[in-house]
Protein backbone atom coordinates (compact mmCIF):
# COMPACT_ATOMS: atom_id res chain seq x y z
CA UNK A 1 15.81 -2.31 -101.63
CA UNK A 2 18.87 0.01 -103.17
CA UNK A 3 21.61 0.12 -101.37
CA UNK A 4 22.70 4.03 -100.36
CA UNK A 5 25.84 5.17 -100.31
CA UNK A 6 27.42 7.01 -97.53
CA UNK A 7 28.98 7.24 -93.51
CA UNK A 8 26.85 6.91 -90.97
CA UNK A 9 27.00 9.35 -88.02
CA UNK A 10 28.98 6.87 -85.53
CA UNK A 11 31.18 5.93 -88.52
CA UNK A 12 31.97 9.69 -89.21
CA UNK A 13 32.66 10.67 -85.56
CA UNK A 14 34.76 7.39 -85.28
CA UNK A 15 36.56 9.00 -88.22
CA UNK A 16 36.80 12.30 -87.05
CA UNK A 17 38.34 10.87 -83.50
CA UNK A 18 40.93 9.08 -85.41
CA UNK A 19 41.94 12.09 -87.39
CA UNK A 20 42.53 13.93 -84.17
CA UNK A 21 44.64 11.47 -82.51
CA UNK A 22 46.99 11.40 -85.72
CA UNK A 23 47.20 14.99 -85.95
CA UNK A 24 47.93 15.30 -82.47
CA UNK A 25 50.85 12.92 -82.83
CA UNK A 26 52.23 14.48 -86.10
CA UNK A 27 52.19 18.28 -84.12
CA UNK A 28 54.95 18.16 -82.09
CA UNK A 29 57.19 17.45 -85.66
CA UNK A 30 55.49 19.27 -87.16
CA UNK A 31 56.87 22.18 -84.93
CA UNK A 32 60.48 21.03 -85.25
CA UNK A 33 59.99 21.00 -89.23
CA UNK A 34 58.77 24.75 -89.07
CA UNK A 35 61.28 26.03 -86.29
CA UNK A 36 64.13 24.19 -88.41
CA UNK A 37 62.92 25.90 -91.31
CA UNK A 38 62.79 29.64 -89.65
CA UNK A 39 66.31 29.16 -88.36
CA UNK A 40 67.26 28.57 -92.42
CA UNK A 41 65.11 31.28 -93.56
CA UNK A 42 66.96 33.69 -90.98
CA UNK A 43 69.71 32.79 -91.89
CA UNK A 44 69.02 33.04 -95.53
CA UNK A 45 67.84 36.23 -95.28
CA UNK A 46 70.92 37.40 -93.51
CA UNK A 47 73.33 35.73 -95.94
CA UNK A 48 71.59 37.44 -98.86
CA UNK A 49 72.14 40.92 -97.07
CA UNK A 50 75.25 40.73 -96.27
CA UNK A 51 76.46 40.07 -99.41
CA UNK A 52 74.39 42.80 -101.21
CA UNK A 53 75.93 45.30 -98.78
CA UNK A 54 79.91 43.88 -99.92
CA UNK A 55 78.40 44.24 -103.32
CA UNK A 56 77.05 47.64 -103.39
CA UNK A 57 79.78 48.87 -100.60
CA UNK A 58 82.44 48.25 -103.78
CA UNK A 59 80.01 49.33 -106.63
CA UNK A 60 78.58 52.27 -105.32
CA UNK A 61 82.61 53.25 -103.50
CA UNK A 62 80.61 54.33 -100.19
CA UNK A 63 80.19 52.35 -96.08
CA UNK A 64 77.46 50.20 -96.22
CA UNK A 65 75.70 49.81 -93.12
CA UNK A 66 73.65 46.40 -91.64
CA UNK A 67 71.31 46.72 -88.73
CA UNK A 68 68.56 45.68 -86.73
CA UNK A 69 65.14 47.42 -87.99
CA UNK A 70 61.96 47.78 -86.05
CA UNK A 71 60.15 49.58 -88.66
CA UNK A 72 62.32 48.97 -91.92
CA UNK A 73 63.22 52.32 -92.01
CA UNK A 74 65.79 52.83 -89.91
CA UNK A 75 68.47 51.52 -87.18
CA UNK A 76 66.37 49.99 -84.15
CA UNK A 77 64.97 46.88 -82.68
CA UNK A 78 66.30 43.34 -82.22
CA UNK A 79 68.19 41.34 -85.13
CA UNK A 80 64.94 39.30 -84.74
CA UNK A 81 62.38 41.93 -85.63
CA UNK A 82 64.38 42.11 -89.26
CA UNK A 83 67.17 44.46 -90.45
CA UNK A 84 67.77 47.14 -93.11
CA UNK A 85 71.21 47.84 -95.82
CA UNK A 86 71.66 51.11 -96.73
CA UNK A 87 74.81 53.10 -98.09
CA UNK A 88 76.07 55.12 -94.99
CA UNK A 89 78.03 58.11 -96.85
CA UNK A 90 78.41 59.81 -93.64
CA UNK A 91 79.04 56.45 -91.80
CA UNK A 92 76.87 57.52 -88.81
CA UNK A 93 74.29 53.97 -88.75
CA UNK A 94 71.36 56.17 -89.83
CA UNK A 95 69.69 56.50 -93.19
CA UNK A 96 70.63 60.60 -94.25
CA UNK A 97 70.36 62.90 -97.15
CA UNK A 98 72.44 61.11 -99.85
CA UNK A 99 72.12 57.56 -98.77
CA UNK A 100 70.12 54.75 -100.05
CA UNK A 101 67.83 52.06 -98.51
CA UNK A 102 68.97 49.07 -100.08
CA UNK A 103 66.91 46.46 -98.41
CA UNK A 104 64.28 46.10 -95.90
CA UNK A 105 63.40 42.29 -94.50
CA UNK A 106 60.62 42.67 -91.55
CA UNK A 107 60.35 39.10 -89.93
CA UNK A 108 58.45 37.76 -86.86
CA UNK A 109 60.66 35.28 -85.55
CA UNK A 110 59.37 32.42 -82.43
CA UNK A 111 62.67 32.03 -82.09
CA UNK A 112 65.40 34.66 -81.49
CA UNK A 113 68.21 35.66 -83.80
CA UNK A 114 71.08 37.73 -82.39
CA UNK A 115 74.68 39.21 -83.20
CA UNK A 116 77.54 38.73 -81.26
CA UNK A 117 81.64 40.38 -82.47
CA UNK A 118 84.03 41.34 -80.96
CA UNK A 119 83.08 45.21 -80.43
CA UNK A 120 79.70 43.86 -79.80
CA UNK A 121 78.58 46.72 -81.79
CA UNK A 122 74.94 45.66 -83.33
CA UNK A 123 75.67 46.89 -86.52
CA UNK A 124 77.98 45.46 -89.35
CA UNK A 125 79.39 48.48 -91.62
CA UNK A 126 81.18 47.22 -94.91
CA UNK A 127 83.55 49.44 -96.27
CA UNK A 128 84.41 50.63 -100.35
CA UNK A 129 86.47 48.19 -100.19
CA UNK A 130 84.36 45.33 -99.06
CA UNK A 131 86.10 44.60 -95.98
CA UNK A 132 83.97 44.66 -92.34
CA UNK A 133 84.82 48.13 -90.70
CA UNK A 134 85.38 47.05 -86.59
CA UNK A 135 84.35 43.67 -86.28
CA UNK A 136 83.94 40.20 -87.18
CA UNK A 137 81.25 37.48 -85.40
CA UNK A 138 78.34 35.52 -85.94
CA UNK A 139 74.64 35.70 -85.79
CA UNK A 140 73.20 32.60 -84.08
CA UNK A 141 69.26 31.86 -84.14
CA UNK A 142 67.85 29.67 -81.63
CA UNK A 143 63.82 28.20 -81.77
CA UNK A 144 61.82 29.48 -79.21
CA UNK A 145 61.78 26.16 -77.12
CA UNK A 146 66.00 26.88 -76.75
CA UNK A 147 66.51 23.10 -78.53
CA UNK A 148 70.13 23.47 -79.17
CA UNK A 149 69.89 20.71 -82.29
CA UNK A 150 68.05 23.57 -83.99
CA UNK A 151 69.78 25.91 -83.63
CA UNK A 152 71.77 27.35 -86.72
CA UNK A 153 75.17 29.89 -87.27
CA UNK A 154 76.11 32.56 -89.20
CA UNK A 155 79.92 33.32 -88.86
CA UNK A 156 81.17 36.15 -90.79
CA UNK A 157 84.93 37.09 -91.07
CA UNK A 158 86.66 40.54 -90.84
CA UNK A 159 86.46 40.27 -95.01
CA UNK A 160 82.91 40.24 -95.03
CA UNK A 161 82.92 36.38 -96.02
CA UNK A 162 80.45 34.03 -94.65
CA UNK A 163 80.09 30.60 -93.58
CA UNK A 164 77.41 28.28 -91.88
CA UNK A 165 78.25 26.26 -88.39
CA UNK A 166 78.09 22.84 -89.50
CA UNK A 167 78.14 19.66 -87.34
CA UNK A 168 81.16 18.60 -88.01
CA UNK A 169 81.45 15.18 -85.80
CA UNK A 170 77.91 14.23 -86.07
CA UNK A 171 76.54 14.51 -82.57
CA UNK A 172 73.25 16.46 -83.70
CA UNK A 173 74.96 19.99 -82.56
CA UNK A 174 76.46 22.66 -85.08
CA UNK A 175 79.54 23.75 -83.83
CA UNK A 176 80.96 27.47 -83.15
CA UNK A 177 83.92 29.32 -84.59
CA UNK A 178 86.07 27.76 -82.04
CA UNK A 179 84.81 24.12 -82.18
CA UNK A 180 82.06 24.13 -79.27
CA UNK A 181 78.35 23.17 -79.72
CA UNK A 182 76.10 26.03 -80.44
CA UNK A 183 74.02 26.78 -77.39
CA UNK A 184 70.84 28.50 -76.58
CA UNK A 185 70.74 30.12 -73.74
């Protein structure tokens, strides 16, 4: 009699049970992995505007305004929903006759990404000179579950230079400007 090849149905449901217990175990790091990812995308993102508006604030000799975008096209929304650059000739925050959209970044964040100075304006402006107009402070993004050991910094000085938090003694916490764990709350 030849032998056939193949599962059986209780072998493939036995299978198929297994497979569901594994990838139930593997979710919940699986979420950290893509929340700890989002936070360095954000941040990315952020880092890569901010230095195209010092950039093109010197080369094009104009204010170059940052800000939260809704719709891409002009000043509105939450830092989470995404931000805009654009050269601000008048230096009124909104895109006008003469200015340029520079960059657009949409994003839909889980988690929540805001901006916090001095002024607590919730713009950034960059001057012809490449020096922050107002303010200095730091964008901070926190995962949607509030886990403070994901949560990442952006601190940016009055000359438009940036740095990340970093965890500097090792307790699984970035910390602040002024030495204190980042928190989300």
């Amino acid at each position: 009699m030849p032998r056939e090849n193949g599962l059986s149905l209780l072998e493939l449901l036995m299978v198929m049970a297994l497979l569901t217990i594994l990838a139930g175990l593997a979710a919940p790091g699986f979420q950290s992995t893509l929340d700890n990812r989002e936070g360095e995308l954000a941040l990315r993102t952020l880092t890569s505007q901010l230095t195209l508006a010092r950039t093109s604030a010197i080369e094009h000799g104009a204010t170059v305004t940052v800000c939260p975008s809704l719709d891409g096209l002009g000043c509105s929304g939450t830092w989470s929903d995404g931000s805009i650059v654009f050269t601000d000739m008048d230096g009124d925050r909104g895109i006008s006759e003469g200015d340029l959209l520079l960059r657009s970044s949409l994003t839909d964040l889980r988690g929540r990404l805001r901006w916090r100075a001095f002024q607590n304006r919730q713009y950034l402006q960059i001057d012809p000179t490449g020096v922050m107009r107002h303010q200095s402070g730091n964008f901070t993004y926190c995962p949607a579950d509030g886990d403070a050991r994901l949560a990442r910094q952006l601190v940016v000085n009055a000359t438009g230079r940036i740095r990340l938090a970093i965890d500097s003694d090792d307790d699984g916490l970035r910390e602040d400007s002024s030495g204190q764990p980042l928190r989300c709350d």
